[in-house]
C-alpha atoms as a PDB file:
ATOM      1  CA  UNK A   1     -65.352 -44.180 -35.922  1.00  0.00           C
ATOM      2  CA  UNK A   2     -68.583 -41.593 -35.243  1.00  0.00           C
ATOM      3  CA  UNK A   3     -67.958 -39.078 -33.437  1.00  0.00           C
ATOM      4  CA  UNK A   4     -70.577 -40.169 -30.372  1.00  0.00           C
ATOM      5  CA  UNK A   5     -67.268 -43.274 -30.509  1.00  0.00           C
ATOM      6  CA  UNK A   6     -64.775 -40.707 -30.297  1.00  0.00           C
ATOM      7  CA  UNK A   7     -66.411 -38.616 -27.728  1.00  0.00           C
ATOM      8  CA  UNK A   8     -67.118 -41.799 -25.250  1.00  0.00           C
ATOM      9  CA  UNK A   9     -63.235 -42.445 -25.710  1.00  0.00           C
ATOM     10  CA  UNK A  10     -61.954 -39.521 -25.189  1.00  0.00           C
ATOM     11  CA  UNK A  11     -63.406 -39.927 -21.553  1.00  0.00           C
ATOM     12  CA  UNK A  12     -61.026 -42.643 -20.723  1.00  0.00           C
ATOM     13  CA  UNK A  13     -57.978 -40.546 -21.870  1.00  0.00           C
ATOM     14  CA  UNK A  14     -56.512 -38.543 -19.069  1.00  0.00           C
ATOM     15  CA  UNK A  15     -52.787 -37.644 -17.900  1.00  0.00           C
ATOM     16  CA  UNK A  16     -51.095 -39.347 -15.374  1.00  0.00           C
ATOM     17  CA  UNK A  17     -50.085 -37.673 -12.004  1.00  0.00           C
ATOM     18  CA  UNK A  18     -47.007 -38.395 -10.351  1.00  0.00           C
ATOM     19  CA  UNK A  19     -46.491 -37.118  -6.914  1.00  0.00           C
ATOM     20  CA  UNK A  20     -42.587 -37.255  -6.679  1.00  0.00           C
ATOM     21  CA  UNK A  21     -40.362 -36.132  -3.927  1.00  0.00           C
ATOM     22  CA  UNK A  22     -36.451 -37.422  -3.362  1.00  0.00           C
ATOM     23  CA  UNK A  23     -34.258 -37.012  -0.950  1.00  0.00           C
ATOM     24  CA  UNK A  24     -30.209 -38.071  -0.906  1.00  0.00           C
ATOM     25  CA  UNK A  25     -29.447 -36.538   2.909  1.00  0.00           C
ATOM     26  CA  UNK A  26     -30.744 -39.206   5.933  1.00  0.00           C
ATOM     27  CA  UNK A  27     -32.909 -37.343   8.508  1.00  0.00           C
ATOM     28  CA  UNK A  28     -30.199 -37.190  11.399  1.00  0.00           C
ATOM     29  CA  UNK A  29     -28.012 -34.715   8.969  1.00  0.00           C
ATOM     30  CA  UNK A  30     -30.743 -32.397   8.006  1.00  0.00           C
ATOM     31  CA  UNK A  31     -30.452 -29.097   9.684  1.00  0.00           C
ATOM     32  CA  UNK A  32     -32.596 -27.815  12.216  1.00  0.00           C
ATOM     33  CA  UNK A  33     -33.960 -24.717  12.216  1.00  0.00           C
ATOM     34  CA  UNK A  34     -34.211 -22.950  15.704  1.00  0.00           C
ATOM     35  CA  UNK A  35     -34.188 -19.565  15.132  1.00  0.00           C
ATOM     36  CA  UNK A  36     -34.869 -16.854  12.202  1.00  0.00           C
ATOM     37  CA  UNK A  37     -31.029 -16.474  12.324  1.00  0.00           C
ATOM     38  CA  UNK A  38     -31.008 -20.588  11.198  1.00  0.00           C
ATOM     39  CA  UNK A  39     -33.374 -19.976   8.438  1.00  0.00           C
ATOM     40  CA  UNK A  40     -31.185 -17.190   7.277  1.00  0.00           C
ATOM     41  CA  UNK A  41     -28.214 -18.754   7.383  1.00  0.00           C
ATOM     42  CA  UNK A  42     -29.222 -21.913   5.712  1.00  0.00           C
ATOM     43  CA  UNK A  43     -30.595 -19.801   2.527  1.00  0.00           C
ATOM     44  CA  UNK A  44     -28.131 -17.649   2.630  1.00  0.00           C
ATOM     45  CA  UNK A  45     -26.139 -20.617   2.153  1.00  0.00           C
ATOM     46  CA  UNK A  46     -28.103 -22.272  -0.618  1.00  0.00           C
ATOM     47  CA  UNK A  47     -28.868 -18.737  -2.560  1.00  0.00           C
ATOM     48  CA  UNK A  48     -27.128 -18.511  -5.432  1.00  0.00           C
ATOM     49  CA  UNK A  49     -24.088 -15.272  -4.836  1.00  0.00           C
ATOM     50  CA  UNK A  50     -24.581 -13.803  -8.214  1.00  0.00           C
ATOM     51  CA  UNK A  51     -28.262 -13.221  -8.029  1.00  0.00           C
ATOM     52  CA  UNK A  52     -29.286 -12.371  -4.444  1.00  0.00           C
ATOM     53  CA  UNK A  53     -28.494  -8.777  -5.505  1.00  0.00           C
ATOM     54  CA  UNK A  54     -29.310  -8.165  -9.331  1.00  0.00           C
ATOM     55  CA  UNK A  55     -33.091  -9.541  -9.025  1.00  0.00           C
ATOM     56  CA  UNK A  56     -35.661 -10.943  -6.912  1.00  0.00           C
ATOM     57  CA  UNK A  57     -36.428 -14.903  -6.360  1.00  0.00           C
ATOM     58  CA  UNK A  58     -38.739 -16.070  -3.733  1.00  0.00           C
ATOM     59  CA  UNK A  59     -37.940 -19.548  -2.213  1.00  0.00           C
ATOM     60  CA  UNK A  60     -39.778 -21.490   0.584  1.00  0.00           C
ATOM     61  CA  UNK A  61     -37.839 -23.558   3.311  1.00  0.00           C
ATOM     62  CA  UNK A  62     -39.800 -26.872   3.892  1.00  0.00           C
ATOM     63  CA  UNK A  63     -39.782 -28.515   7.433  1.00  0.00           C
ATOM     64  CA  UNK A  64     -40.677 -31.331   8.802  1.00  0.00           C
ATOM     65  CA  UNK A  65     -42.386 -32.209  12.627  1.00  0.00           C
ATOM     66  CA  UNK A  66     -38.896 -31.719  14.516  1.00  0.00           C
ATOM     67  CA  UNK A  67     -37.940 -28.595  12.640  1.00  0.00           C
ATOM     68  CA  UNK A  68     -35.361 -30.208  10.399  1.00  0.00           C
ATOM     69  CA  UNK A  69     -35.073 -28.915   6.912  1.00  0.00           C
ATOM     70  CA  UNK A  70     -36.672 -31.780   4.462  1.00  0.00           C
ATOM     71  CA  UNK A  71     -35.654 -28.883   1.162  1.00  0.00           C
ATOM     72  CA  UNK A  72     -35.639 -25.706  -0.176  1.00  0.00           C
ATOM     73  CA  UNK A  73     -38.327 -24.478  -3.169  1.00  0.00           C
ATOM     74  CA  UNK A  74     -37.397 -22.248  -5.457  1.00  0.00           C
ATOM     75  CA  UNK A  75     -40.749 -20.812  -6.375  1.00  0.00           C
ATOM     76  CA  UNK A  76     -40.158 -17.721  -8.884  1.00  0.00           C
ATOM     77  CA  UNK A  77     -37.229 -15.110 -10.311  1.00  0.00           C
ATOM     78  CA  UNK A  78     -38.575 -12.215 -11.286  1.00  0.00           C
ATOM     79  CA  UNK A  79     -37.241  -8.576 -11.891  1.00  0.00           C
ATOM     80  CA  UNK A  80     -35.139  -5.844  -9.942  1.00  0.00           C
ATOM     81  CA  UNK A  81     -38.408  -5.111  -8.063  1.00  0.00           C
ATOM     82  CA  UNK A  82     -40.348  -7.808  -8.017  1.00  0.00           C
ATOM     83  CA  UNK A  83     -41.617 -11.522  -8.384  1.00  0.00           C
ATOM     84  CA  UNK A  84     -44.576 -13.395  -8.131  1.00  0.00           C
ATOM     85  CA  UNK A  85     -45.449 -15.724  -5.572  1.00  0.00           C
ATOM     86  CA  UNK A  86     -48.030 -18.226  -6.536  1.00  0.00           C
ATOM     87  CA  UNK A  87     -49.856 -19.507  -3.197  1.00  0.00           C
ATOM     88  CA  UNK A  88     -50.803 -22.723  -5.190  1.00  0.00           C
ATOM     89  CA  UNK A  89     -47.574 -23.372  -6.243  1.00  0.00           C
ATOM     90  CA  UNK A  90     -46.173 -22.584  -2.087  1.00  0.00           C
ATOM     91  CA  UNK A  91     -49.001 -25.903  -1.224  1.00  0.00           C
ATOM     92  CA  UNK A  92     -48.156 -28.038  -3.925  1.00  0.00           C
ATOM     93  CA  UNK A  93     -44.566 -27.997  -2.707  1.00  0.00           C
ATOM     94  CA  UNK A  94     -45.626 -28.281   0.619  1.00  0.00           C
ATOM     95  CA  UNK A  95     -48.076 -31.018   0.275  1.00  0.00           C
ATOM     96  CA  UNK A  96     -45.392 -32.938  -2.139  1.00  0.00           C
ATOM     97  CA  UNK A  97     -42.477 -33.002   0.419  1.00  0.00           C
ATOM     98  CA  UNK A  98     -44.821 -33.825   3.246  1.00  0.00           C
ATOM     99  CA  UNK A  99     -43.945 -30.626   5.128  1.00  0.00           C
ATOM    100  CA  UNK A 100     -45.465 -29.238   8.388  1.00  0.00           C
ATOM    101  CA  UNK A 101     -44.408 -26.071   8.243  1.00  0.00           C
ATOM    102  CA  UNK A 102     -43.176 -23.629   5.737  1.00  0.00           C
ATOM    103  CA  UNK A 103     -40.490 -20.226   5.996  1.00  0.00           C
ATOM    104  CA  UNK A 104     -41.126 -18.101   3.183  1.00  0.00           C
ATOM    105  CA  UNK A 105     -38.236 -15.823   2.006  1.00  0.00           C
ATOM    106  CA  UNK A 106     -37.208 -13.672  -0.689  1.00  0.00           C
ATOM    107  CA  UNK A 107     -34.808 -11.455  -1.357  1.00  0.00           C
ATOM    108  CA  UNK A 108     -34.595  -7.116  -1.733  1.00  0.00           C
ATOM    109  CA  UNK A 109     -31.409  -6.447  -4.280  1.00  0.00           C
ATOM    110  CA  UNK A 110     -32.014  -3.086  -3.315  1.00  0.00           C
ATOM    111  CA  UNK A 111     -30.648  -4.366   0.173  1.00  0.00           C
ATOM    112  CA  UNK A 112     -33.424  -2.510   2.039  1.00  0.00           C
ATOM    113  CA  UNK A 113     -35.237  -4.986   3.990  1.00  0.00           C
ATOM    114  CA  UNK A 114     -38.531  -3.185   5.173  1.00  0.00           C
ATOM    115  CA  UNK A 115     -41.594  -5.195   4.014  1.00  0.00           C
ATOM    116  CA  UNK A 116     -44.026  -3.474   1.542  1.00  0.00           C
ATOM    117  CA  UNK A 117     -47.737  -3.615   1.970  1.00  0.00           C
ATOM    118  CA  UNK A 118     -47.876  -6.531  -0.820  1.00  0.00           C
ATOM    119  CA  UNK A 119     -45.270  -8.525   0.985  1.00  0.00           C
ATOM    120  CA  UNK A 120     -47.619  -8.200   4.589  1.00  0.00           C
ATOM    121  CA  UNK A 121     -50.409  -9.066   2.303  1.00  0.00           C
ATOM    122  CA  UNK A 122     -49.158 -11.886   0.471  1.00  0.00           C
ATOM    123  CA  UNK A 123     -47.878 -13.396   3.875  1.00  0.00           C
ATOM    124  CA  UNK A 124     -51.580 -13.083   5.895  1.00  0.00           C
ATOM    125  CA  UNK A 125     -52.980 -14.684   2.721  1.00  0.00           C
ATOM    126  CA  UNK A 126     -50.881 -17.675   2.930  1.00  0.00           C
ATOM    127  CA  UNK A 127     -51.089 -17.856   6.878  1.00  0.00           C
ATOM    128  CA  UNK A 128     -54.742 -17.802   6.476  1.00  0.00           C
ATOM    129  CA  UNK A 129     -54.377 -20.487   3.301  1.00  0.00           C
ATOM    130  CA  UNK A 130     -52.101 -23.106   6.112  1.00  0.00           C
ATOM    131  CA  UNK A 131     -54.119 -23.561   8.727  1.00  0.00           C
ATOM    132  CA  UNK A 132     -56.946 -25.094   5.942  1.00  0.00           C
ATOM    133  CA  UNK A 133     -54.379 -27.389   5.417  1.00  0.00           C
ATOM    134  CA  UNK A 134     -53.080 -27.689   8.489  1.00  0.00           C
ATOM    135  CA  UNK A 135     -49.518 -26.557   7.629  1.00  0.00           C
ATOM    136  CA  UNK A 136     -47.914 -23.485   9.924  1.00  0.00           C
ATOM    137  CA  UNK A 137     -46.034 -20.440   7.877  1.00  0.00           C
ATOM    138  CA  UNK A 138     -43.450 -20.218  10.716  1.00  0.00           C
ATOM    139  CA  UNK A 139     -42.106 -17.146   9.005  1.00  0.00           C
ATOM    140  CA  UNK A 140     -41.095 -15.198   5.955  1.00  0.00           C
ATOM    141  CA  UNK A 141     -38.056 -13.789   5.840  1.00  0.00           C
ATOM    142  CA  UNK A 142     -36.952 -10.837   3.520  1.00  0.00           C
ATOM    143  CA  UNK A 143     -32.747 -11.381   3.100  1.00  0.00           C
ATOM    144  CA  UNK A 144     -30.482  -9.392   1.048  1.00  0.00           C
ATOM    145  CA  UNK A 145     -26.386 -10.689   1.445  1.00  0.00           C
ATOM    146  CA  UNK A 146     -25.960  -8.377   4.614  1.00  0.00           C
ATOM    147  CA  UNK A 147     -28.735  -9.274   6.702  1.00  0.00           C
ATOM    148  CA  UNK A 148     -32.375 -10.337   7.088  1.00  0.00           C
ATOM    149  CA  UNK A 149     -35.897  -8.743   8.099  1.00  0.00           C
ATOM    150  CA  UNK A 150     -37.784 -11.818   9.974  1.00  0.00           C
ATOM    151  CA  UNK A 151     -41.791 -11.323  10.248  1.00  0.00           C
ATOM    152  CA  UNK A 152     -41.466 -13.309  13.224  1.00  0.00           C
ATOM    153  CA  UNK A 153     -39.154 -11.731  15.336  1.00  0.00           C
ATOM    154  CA  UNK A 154     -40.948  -8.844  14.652  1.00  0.00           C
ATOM    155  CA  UNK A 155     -44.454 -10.088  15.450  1.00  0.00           C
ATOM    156  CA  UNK A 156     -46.026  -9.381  12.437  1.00  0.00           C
ATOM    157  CA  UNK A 157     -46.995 -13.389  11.861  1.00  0.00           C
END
């Protein structure tokens, strides 16, 4: 084979994608998330004990029209400071499960929940980022295993 054959080929080979989500829990016994106090509660519940305080993870909460929790993302781990939050990665979850709205959270081992200018940042960025594709950030919550700082309650979303 030349290699004009092997070229003209090699235009037909591609991957295959495979959108994929599953689900084992019916709709009526997904929870619903009212408040910022829900959202917490349900990661909390979900967040594995032995990490929440040795390093950081960053997870998103997936919703669907009525508020009901369709899953939890676990998006990154990172260090005792820090983890990275990919705003493609946030959408393709989103866009996977079908969501309509999105809570982001991570977590401060360091227990202090204040927001740092990068966390403010990241969370305008992927605001800004939803409404192109018409999916609501509801909130981002920062959580350590005694409490929560919620964005939204404190009108910063």
């Amino acid at each position: 084979m030349n290699n004009s054959q092997q070229n003209n080929n090699s235009l037909f080979q591609v991957a295959e994608i495979e959108l994929i989500y599953k689900s084992q829990i019916s709709p009526s016994e997904r929870p619903k998330v009212i408040s910022s106090k829900d959202a917490y509660n349900i990661l909390l519940a979900n967040w594995d004990d032995s990490k929440i305080g040795y390093f950081e993870q960053f997870k998103i909460l997936l919703l669907n029209r009525a508020n009901k929790v369709i899953g939890i993302y676990e998006l990154s781990t990172g260090g005792t400071t820090g983890t990275v939050a990919d705003p493609k990665l946030i959408f393709t979850a989103a866009l996977k499960s079908n969501a309509i709205s999105i809570i982001l959270c991570h977590n401060h081992p360091s227990g202090n929940l204040t927001p740092s200018q990068e966390d403010e940042k990241l969370t305008r960025r992927i605001k800004e980022a939803g409404i192109l594709l018409d999916l609501t950030i509801l909130d981002h919550l920062i959580i350590s295993s005694e409490g929560y700082y919620s964005f939204t309650d404190e009108g910063k979303i």
